[in-house]
PDB file of N, CA and C in Angstrom:
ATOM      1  N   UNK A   1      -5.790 -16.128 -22.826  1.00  0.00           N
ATOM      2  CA  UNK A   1      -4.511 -15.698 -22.307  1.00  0.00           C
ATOM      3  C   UNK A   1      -4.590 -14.195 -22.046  1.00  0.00           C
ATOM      4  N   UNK A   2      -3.851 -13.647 -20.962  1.00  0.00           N
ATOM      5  CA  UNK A   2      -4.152 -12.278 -20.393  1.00  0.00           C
ATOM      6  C   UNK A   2      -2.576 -11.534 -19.559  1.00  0.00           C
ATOM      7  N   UNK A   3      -2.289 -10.964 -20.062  1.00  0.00           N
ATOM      8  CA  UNK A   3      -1.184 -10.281 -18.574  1.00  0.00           C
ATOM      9  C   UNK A   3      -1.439  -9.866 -17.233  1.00  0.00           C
ATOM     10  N   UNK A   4      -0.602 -10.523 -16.436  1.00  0.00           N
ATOM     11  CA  UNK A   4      -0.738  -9.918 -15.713  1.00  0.00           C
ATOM     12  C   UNK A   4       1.100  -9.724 -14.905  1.00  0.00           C
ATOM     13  N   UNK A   5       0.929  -8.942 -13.649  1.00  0.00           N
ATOM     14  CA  UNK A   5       1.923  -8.626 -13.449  1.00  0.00           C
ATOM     15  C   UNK A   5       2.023  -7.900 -11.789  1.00  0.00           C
ATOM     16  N   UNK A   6       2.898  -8.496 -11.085  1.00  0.00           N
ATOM     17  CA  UNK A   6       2.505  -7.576  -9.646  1.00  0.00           C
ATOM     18  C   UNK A   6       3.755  -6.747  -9.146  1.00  0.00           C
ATOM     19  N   UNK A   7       3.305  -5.687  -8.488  1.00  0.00           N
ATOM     20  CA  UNK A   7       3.893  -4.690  -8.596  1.00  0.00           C
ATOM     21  C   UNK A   7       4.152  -3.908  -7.234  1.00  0.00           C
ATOM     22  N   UNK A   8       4.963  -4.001  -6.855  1.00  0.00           N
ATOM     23  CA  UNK A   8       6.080  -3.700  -5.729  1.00  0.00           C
ATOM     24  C   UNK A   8       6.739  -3.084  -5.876  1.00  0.00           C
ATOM     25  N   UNK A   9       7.786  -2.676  -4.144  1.00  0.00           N
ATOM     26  CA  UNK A   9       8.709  -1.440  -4.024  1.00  0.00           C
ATOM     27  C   UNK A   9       9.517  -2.514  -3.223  1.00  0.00           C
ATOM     28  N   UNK A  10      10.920  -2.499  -3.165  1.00  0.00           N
ATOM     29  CA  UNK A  10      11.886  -2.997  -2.912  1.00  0.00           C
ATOM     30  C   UNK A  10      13.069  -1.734  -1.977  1.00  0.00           C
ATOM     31  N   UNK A  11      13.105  -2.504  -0.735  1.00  0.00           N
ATOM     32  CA  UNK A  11      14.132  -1.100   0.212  1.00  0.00           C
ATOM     33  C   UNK A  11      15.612  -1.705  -0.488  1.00  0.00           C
ATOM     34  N   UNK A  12      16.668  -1.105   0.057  1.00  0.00           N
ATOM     35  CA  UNK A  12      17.965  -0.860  -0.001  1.00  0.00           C
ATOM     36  C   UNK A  12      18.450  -2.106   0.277  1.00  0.00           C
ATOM     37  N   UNK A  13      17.849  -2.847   0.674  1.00  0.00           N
ATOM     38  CA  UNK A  13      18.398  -4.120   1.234  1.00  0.00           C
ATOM     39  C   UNK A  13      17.591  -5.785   0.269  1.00  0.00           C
ATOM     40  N   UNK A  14      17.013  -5.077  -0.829  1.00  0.00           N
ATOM     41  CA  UNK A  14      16.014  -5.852  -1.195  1.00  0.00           C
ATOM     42  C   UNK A  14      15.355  -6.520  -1.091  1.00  0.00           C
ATOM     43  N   UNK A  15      14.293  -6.120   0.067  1.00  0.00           N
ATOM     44  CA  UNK A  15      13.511  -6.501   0.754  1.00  0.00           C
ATOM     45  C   UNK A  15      12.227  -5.979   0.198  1.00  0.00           C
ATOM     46  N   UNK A  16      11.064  -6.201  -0.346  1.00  0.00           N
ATOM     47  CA  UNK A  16      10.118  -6.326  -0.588  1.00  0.00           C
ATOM     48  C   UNK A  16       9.025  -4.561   0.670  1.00  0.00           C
ATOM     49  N   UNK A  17       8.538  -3.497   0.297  1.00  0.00           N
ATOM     50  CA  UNK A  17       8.104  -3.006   1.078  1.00  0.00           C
ATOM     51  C   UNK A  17       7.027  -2.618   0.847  1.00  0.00           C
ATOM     52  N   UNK A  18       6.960  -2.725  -0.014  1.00  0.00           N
ATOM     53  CA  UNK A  18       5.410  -1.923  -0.093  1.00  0.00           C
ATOM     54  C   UNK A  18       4.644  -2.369  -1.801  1.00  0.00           C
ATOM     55  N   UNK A  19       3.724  -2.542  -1.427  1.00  0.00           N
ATOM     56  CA  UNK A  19       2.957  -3.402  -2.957  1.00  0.00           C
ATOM     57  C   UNK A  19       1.135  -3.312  -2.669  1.00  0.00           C
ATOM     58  N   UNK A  20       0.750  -4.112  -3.088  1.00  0.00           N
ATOM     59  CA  UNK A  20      -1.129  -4.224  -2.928  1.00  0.00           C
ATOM     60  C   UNK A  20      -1.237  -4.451  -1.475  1.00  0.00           C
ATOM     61  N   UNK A  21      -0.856  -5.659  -0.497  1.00  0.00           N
ATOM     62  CA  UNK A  21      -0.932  -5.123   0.615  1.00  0.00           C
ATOM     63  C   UNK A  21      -0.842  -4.265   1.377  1.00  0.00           C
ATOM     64  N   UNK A  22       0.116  -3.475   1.631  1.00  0.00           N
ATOM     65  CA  UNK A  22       0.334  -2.100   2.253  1.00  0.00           C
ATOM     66  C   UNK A  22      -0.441  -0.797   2.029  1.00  0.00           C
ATOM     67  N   UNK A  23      -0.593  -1.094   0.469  1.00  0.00           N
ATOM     68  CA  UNK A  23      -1.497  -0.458  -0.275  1.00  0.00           C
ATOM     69  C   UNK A  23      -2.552  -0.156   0.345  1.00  0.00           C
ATOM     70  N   UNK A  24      -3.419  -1.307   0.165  1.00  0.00           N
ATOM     71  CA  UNK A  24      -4.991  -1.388   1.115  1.00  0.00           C
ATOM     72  C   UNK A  24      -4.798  -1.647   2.266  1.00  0.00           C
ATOM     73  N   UNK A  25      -3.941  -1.861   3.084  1.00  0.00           N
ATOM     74  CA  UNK A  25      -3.764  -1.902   4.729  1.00  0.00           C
ATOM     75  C   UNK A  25      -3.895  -0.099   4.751  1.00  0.00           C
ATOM     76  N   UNK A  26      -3.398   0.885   4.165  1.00  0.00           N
ATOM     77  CA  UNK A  26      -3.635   2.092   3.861  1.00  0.00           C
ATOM     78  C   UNK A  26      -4.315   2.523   3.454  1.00  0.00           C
ATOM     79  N   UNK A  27      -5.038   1.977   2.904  1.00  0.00           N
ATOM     80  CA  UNK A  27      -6.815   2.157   2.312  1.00  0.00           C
ATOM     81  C   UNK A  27      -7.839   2.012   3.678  1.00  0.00           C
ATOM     82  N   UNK A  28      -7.256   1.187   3.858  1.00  0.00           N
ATOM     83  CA  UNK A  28      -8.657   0.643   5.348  1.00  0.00           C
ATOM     84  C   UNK A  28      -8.280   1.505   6.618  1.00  0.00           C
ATOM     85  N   UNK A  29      -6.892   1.902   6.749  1.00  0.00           N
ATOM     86  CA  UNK A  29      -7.009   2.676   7.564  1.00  0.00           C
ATOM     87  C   UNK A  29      -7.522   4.459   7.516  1.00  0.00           C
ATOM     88  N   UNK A  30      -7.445   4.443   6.544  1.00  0.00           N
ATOM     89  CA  UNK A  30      -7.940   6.238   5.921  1.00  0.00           C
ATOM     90  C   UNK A  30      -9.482   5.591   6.068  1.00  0.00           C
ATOM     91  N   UNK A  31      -9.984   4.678   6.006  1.00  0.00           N
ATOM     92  CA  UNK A  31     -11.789   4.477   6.123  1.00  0.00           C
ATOM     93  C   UNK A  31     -11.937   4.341   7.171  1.00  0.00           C
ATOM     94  N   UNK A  32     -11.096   3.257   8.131  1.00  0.00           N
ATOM     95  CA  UNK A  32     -11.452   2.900   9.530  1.00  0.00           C
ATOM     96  C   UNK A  32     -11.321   4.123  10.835  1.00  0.00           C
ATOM     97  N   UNK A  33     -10.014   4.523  10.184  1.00  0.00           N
ATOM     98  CA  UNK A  33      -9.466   5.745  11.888  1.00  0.00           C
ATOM     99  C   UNK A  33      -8.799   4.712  12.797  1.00  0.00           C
ATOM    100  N   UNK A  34      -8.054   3.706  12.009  1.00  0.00           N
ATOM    101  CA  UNK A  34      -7.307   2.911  13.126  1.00  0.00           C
ATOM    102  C   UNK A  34      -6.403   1.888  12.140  1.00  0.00           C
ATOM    103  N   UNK A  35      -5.653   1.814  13.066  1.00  0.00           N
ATOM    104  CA  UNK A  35      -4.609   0.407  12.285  1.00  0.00           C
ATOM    105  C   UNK A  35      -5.022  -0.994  12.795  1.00  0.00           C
ATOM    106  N   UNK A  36      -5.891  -1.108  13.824  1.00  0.00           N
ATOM    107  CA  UNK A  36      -6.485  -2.491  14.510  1.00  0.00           C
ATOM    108  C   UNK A  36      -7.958  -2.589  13.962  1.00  0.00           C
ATOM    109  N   UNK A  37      -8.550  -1.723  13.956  1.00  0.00           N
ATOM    110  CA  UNK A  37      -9.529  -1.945  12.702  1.00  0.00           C
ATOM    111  C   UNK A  37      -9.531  -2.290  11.273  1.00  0.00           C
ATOM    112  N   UNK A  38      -8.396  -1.400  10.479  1.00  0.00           N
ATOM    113  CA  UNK A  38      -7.913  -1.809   9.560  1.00  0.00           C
ATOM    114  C   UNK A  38      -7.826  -3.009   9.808  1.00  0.00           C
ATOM    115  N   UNK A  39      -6.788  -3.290  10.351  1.00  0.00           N
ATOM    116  CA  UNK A  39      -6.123  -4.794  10.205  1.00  0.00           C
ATOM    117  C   UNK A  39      -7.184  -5.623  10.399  1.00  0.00           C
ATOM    118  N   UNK A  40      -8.239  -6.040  11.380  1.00  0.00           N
ATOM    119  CA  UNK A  40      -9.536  -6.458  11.254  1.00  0.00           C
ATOM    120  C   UNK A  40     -10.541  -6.805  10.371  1.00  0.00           C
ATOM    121  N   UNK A  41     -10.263  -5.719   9.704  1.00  0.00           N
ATOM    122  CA  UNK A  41     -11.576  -5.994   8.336  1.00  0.00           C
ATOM    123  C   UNK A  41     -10.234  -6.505   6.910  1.00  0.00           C
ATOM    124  N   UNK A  42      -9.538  -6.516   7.416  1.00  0.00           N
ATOM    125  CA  UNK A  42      -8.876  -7.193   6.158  1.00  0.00           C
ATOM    126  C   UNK A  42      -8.088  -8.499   6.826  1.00  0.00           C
ATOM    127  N   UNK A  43      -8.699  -9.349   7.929  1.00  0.00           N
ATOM    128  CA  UNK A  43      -8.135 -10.276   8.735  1.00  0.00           C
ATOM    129  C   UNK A  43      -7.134 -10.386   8.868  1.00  0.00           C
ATOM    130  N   UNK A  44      -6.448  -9.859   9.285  1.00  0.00           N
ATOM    131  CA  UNK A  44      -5.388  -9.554   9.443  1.00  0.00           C
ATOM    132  C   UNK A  44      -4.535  -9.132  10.851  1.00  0.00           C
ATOM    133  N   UNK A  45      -3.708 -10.185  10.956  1.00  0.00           N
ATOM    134  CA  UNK A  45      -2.988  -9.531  12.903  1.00  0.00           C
ATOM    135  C   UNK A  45      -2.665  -8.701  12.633  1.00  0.00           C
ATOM    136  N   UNK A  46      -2.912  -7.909  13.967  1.00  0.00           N
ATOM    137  CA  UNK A  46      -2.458  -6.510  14.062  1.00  0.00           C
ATOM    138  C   UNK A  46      -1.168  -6.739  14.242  1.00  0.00           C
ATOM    139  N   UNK A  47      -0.823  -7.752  14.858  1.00  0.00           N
ATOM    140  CA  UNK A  47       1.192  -7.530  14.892  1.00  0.00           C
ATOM    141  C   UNK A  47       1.765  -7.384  13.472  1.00  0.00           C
ATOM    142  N   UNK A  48       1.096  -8.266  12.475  1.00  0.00           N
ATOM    143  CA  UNK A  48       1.242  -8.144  10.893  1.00  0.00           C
ATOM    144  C   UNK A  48       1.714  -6.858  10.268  1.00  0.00           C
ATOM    145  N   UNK A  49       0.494  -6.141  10.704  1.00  0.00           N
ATOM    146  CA  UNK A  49      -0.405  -5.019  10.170  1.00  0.00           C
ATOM    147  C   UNK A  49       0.847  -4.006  10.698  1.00  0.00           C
ATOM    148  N   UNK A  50       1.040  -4.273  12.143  1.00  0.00           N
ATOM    149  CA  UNK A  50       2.293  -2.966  12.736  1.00  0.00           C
ATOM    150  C   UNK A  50       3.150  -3.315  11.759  1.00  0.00           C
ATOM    151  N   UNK A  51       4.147  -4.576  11.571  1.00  0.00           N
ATOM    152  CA  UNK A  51       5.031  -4.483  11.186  1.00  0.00           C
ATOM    153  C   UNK A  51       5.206  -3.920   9.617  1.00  0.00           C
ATOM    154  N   UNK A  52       4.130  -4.344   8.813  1.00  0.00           N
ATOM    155  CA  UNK A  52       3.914  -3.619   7.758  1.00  0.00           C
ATOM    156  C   UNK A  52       4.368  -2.552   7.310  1.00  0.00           C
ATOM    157  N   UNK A  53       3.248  -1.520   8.879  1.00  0.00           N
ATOM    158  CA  UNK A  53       3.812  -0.177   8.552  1.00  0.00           C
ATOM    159  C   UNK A  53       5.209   0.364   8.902  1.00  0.00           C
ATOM    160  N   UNK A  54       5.475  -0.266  10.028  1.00  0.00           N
ATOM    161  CA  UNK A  54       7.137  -0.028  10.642  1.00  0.00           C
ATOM    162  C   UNK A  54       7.942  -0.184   9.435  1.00  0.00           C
ATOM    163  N   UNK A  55       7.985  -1.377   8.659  1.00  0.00           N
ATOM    164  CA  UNK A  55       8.742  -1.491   7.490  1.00  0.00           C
ATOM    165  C   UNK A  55       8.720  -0.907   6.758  1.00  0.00           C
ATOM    166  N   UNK A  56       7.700  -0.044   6.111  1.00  0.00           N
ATOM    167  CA  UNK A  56       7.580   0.731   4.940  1.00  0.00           C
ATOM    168  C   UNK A  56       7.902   2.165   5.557  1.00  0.00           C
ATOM    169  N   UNK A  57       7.654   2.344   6.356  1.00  0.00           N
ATOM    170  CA  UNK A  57       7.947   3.911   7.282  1.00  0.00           C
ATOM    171  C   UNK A  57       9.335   3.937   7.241  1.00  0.00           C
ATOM    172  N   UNK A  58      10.112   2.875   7.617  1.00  0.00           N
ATOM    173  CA  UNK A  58      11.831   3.095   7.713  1.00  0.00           C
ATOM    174  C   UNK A  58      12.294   2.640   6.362  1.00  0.00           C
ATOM    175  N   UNK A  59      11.454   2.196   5.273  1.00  0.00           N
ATOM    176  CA  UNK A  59      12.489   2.423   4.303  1.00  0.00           C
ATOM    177  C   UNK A  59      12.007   3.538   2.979  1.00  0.00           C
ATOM    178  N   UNK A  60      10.948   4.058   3.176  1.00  0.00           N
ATOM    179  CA  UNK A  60      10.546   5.567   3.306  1.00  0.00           C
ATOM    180  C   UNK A  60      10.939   6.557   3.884  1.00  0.00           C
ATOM    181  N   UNK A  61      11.027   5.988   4.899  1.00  0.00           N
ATOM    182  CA  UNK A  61      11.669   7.617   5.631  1.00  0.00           C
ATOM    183  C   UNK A  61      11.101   8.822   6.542  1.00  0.00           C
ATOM    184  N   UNK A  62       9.617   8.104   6.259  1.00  0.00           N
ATOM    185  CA  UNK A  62       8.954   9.202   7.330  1.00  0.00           C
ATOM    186  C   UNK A  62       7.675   7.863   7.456  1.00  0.00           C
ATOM    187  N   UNK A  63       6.886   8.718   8.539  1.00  0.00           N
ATOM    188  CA  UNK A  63       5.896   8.353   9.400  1.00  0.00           C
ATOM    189  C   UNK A  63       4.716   8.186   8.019  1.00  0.00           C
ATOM    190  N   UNK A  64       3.415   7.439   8.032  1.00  0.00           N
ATOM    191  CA  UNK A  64       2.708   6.996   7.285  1.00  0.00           C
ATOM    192  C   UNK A  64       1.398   7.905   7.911  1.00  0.00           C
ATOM    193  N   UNK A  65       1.570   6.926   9.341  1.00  0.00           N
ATOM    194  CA  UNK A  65      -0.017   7.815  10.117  1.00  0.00           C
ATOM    195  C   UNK A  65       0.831   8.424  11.732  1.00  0.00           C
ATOM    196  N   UNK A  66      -0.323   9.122  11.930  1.00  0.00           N
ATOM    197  CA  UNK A  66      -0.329  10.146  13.166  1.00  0.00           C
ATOM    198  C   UNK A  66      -1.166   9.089  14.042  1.00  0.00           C
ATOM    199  N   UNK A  67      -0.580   9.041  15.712  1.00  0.00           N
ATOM    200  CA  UNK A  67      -1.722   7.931  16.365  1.00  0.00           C
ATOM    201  C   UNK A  67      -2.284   8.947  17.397  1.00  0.00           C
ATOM    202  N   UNK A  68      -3.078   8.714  17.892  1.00  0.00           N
ATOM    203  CA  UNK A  68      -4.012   8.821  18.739  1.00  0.00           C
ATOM    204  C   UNK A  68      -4.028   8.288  19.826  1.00  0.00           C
ATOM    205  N   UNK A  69      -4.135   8.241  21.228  1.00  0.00           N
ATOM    206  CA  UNK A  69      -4.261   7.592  22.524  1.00  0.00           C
ATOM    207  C   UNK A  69      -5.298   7.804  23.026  1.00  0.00           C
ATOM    208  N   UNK A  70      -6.716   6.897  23.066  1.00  0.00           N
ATOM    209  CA  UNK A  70      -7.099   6.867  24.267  1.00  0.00           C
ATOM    210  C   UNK A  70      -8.131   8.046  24.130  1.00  0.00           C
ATOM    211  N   UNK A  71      -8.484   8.542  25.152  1.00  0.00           N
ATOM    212  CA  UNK A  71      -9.516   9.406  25.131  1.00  0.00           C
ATOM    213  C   UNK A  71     -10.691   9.263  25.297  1.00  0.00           C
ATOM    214  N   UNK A  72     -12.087  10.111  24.749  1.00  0.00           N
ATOM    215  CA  UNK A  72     -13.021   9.657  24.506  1.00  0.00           C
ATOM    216  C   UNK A  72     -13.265   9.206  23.315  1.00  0.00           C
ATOM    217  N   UNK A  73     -13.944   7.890  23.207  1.00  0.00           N
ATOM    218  CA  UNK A  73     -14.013   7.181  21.633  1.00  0.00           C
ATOM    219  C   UNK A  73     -13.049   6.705  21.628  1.00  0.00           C
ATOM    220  N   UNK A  74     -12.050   6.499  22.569  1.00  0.00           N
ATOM    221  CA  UNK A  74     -10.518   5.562  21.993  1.00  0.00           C
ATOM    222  C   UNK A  74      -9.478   6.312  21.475  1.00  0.00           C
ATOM    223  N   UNK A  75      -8.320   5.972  20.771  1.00  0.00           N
ATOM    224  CA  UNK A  75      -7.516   6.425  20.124  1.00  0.00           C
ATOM    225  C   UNK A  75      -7.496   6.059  18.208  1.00  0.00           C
ATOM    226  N   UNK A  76      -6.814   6.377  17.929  1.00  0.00           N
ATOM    227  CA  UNK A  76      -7.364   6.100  16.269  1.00  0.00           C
ATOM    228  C   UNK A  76      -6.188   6.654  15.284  1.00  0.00           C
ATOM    229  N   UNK A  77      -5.814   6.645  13.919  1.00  0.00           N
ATOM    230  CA  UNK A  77      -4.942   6.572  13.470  1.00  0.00           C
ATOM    231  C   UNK A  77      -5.439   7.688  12.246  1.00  0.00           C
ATOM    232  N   UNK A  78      -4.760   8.532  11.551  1.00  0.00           N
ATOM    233  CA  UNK A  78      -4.630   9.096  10.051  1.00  0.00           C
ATOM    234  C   UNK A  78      -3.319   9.264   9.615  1.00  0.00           C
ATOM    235  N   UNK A  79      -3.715   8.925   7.878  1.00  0.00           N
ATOM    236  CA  UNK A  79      -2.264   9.025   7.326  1.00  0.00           C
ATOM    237  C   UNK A  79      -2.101  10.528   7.376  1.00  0.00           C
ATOM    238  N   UNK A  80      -0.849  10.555   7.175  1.00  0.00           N
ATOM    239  CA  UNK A  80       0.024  12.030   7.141  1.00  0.00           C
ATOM    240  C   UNK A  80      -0.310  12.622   5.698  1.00  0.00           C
ATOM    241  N   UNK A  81      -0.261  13.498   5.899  1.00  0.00           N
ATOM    242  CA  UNK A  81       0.266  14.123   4.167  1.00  0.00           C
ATOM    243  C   UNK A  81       1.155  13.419   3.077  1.00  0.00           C
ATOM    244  N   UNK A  82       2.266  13.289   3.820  1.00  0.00           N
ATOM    245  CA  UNK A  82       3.648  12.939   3.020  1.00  0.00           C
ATOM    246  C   UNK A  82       2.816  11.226   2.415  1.00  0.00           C
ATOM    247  N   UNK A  83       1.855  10.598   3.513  1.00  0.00           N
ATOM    248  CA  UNK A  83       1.552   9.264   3.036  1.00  0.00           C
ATOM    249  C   UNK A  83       0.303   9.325   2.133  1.00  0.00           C
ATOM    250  N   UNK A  84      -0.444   9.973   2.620  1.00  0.00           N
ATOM    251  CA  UNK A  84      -1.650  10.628   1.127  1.00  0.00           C
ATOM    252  C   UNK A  84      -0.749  11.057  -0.008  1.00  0.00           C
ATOM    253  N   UNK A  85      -0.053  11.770  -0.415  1.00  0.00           N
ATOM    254  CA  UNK A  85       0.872  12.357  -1.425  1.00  0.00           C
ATOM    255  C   UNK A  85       1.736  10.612  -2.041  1.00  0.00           C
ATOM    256  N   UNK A  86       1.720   9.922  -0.924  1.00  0.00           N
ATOM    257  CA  UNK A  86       2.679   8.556  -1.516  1.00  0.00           C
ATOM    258  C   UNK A  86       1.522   7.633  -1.779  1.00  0.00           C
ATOM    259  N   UNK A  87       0.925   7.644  -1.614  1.00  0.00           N
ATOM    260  CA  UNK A  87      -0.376   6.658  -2.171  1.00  0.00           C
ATOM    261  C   UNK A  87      -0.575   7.510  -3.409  1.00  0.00           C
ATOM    262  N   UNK A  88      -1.068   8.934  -3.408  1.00  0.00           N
ATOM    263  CA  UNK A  88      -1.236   9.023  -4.901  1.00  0.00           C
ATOM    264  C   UNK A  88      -0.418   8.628  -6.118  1.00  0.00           C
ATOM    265  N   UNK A  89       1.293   9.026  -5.732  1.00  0.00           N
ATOM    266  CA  UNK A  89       2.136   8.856  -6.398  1.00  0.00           C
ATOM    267  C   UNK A  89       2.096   7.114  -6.895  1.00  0.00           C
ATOM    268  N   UNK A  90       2.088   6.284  -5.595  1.00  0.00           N
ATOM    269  CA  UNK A  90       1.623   4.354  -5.921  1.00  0.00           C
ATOM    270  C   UNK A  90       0.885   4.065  -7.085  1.00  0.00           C
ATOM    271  N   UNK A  91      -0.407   4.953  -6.792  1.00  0.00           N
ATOM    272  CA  UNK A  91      -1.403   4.705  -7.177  1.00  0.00           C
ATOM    273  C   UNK A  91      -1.188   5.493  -9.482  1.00  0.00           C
ATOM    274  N   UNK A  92      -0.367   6.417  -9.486  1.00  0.00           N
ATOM    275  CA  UNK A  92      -0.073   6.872 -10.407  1.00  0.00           C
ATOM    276  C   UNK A  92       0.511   5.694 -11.400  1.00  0.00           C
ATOM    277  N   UNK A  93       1.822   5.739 -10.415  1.00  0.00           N
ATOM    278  CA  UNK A  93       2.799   4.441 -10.929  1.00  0.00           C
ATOM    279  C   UNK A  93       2.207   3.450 -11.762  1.00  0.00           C
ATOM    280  N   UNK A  94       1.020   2.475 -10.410  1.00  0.00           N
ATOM    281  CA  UNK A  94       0.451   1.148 -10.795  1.00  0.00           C
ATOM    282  C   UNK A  94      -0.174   1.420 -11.964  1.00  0.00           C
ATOM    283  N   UNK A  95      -0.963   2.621 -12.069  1.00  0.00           N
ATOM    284  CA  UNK A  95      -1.699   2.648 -13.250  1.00  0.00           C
ATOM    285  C   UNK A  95      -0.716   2.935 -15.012  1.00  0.00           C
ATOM    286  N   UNK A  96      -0.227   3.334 -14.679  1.00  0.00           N
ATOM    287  CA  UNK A  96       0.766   3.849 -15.794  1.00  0.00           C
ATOM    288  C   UNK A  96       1.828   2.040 -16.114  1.00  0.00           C
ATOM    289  N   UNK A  97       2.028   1.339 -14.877  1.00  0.00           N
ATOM    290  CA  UNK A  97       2.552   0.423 -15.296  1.00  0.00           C
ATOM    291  C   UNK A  97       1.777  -0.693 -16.361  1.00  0.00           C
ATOM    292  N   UNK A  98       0.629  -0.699 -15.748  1.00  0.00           N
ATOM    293  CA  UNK A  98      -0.386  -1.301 -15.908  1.00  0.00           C
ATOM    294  C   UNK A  98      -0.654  -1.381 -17.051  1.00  0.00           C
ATOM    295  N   UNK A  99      -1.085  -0.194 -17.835  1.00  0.00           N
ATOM    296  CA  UNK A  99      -1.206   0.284 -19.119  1.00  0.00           C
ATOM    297  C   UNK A  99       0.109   0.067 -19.863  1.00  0.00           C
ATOM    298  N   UNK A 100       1.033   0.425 -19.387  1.00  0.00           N
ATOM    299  CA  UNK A 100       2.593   0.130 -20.448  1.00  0.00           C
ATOM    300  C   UNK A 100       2.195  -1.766 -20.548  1.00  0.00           C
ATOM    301  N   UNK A 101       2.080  -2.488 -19.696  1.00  0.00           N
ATOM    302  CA  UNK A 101       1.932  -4.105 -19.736  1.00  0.00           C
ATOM    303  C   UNK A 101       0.896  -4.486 -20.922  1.00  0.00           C
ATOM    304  N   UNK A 102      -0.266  -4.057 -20.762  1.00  0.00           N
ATOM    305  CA  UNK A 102      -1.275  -4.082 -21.911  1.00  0.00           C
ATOM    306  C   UNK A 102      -0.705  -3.675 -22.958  1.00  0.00           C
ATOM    307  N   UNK A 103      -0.735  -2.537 -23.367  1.00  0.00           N
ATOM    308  CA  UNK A 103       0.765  -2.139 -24.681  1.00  0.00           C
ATOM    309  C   UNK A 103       1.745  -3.396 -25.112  1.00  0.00           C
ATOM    310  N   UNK A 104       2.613  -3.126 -24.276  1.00  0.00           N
ATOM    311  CA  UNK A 104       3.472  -4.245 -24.750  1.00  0.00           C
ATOM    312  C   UNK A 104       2.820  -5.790 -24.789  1.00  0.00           C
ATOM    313  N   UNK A 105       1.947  -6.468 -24.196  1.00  0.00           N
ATOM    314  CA  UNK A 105       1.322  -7.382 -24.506  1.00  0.00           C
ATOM    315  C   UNK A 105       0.690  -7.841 -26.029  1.00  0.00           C
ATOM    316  N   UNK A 106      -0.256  -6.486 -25.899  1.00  0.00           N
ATOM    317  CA  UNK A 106      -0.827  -6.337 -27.106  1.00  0.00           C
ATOM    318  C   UNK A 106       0.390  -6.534 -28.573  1.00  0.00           C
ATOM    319  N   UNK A 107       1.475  -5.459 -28.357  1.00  0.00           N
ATOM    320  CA  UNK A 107       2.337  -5.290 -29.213  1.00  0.00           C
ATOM    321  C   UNK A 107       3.055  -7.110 -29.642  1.00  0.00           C
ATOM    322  N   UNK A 108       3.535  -7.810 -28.157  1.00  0.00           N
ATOM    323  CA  UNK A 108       4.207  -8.881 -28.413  1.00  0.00           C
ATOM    324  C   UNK A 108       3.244 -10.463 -29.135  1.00  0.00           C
ATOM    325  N   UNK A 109       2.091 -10.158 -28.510  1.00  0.00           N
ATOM    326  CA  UNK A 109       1.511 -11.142 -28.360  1.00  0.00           C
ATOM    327  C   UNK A 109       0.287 -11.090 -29.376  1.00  0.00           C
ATOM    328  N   UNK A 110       0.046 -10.326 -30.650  1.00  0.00           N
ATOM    329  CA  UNK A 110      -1.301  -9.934 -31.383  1.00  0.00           C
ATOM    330  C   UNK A 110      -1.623 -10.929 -32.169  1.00  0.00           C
ATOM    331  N   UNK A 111      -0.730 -11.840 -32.756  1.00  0.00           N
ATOM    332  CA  UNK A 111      -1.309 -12.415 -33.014  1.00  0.00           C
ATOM    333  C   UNK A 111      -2.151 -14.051 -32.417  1.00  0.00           C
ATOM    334  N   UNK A 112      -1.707 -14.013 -31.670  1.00  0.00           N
ATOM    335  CA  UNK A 112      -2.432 -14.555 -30.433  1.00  0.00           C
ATOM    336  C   UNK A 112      -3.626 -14.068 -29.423  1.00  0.00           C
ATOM    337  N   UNK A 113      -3.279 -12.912 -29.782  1.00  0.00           N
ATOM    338  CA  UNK A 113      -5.045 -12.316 -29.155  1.00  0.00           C
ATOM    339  C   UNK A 113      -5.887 -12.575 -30.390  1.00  0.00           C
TER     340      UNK A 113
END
């Protein structure tokens, strides 16, 4: 027996916005330089993948990535600041939740471990 537990952000309307998917849809795009690549290597439609970010951008409040058009080499995508700074903060959270779950597990459940 083991905890586990998943861990999400909920907009104003309680709607579900941002969690492990969005997460690494934001991971792959800081590796790839694109949101159709991203979305690609994590199979994923790109219509998916837009709406993703559209959703989490408006109930955030700002822009995630900067796009690109075209050019030479194509066009291509990076997160913003404000979205590097919100992944760390995610990434803070999950871990700190994470650890409080083990704790209290441990605490409720010891003699069963």
């Amino acid at each position: 027996m083991y905890p586990m537990i998943k861990l999400y952000l909920m907009d104003d309307d309680h709607a579900r916005f941002f969690g492990e998917g969005p997460y690494q849809l934001l991971k792959a795009i800081e590796k790839a330089g694109s949101l159709r690549s991203a979305a690609l290597s994590m199979k994923m439609a790109y219509s998916k993948a837009t709406f993703i970010m559209k959703h989490a951008e408006s109930a955030l409040g700002f822009l995630l990535t900067t796009k690109s058009i075209g050019g030479k080499g194509g066009g291509g995508s990076v997160l913003t600041p404000k979205a590097k700074e919100f992944l760390l903060k995610y990434e803070q959270y999950k871990t700190a939740c994470l650890q409080a779950n083990q704790q209290i597990y441990h605490e409720i459940f010891s003699e069963q471990s």
